[in-house]
C-alpha atoms as a PDB file:
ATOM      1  CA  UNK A   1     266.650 200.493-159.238  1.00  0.00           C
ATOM      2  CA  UNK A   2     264.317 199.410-156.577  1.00  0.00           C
ATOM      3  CA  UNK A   3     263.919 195.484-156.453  1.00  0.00           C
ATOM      4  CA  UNK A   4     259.759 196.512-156.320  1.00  0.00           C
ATOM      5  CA  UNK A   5     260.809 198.003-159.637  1.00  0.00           C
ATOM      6  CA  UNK A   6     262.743 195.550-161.048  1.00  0.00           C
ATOM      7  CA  UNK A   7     260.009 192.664-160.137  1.00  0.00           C
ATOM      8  CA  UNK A   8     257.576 194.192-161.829  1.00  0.00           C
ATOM      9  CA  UNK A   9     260.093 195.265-165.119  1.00  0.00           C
ATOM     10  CA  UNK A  10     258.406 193.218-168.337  1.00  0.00           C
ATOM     11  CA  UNK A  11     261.618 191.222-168.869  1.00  0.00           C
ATOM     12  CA  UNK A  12     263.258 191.000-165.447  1.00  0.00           C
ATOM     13  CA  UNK A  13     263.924 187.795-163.909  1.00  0.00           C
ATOM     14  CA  UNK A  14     260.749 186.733-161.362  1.00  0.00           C
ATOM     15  CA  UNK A  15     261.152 186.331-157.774  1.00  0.00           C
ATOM     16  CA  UNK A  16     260.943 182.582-158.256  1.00  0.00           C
ATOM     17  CA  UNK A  17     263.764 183.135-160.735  1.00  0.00           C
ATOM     18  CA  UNK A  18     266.016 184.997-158.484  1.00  0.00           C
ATOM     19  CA  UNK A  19     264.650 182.723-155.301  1.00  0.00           C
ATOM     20  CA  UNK A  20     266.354 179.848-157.162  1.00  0.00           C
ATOM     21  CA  UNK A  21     269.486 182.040-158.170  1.00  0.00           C
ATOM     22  CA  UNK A  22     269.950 183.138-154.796  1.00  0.00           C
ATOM     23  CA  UNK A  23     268.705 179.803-152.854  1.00  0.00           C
ATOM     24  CA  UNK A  24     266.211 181.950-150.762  1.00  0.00           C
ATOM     25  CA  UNK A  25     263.870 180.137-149.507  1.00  0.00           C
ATOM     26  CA  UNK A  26     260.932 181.141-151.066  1.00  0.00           C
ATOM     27  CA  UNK A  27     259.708 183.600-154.032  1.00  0.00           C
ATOM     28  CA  UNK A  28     257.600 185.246-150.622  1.00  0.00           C
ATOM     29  CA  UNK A  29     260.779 186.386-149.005  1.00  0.00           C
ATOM     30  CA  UNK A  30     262.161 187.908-152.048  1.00  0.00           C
ATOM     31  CA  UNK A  31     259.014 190.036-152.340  1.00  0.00           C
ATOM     32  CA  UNK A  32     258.858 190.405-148.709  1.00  0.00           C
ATOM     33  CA  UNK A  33     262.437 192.680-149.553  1.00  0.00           C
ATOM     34  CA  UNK A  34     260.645 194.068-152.442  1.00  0.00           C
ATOM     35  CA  UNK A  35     258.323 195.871-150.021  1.00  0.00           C
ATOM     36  CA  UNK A  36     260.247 195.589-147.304  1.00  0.00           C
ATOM     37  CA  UNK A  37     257.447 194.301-145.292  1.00  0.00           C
ATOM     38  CA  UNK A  38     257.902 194.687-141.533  1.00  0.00           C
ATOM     39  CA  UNK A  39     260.868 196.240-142.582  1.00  0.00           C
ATOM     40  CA  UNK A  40     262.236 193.788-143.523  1.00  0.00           C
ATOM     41  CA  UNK A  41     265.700 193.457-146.200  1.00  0.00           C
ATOM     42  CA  UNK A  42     267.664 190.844-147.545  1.00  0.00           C
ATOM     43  CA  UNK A  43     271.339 189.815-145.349  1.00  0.00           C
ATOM     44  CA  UNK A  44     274.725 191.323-146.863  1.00  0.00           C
ATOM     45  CA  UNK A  45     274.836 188.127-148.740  1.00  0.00           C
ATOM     46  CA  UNK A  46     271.794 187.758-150.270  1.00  0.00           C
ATOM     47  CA  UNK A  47     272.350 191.629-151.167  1.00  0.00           C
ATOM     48  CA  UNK A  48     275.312 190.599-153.095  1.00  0.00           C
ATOM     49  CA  UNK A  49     273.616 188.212-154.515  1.00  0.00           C
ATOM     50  CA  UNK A  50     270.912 189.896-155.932  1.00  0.00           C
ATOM     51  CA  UNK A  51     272.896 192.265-157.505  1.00  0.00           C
ATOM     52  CA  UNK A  52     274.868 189.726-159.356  1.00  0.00           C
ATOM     53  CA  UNK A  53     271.707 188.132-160.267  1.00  0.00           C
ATOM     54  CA  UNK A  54     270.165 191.189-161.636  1.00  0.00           C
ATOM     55  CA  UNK A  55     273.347 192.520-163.831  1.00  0.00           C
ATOM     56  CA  UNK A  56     273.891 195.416-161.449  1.00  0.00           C
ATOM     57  CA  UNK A  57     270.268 196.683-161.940  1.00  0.00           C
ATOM     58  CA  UNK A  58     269.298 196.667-158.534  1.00  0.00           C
ATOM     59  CA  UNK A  59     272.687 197.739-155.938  1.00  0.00           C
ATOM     60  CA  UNK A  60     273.266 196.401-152.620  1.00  0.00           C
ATOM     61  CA  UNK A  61     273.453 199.748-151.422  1.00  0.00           C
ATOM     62  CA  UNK A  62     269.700 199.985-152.599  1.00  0.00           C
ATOM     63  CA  UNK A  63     268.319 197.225-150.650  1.00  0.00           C
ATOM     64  CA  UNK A  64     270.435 197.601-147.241  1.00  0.00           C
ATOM     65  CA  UNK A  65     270.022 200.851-145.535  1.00  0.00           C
ATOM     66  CA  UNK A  66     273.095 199.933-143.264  1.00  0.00           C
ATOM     67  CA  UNK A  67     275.039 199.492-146.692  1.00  0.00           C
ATOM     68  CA  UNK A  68     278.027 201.862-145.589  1.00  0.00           C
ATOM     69  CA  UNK A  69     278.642 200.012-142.808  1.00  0.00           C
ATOM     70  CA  UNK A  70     278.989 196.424-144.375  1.00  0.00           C
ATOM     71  CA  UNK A  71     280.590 198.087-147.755  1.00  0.00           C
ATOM     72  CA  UNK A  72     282.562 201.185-146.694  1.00  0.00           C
ATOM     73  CA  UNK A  73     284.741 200.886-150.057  1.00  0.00           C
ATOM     74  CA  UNK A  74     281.770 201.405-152.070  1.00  0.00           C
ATOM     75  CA  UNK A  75     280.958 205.059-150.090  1.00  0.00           C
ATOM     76  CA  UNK A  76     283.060 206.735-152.811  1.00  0.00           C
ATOM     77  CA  UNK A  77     281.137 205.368-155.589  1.00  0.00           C
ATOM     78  CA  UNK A  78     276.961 206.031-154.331  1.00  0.00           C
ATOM     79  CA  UNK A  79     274.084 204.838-157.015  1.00  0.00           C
ATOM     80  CA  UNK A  80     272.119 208.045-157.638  1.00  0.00           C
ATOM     81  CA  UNK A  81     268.176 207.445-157.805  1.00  0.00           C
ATOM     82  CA  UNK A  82     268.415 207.704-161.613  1.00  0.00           C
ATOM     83  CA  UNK A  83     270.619 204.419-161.559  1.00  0.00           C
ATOM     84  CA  UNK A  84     273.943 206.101-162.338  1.00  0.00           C
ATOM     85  CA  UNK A  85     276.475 205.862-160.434  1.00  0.00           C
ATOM     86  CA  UNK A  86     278.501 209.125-158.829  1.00  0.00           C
ATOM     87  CA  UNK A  87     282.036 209.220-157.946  1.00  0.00           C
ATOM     88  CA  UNK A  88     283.115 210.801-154.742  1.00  0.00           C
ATOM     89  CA  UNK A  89     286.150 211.453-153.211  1.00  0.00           C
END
């Protein structure tokens, strides 16, 4: 799931919610990923981070577009778009 999706879920933790979770520094930067403004995305360890925070719902490999090159181990096992994961290998 796309963090943009997951923001605006009915139910899903808020950006100020996952700002404190995280320790971003503000709700602005975590919407900033969200749209990836100025292309921007969150570092490796905020990535990890927010996919703790969000119970898996939204992957690292969905909000780093360099993901196979910080998480190579995680190549065999690729999100689909649906949100279920696919085994490769």
């Amino acid at each position: 799931m796309k963090l943009r999706d997951y923001l605006s879920n009915p139910g899903s933790k808020t950006a100020e919610q996952l700002r404190i979770e995280i320790g971003a520094r503000s709700a602005s930067q975590i919407h900033q990923w969200a749209s990836r403004w100025k292309g921007r995305q969150p570092s490796a360890a905020y990535a990890m981070q927010l996919e703790i925070a969000t119970e898996g719902l939204v992957s690292r490999q969905e909000l780093r577009e360099d993901w196979r090159l910080i998480w190579p181990e995680l190549a065999s096992h690729v999100v689909a778009p649906s949100g279920v994961e696919v085994a490769h290998g």
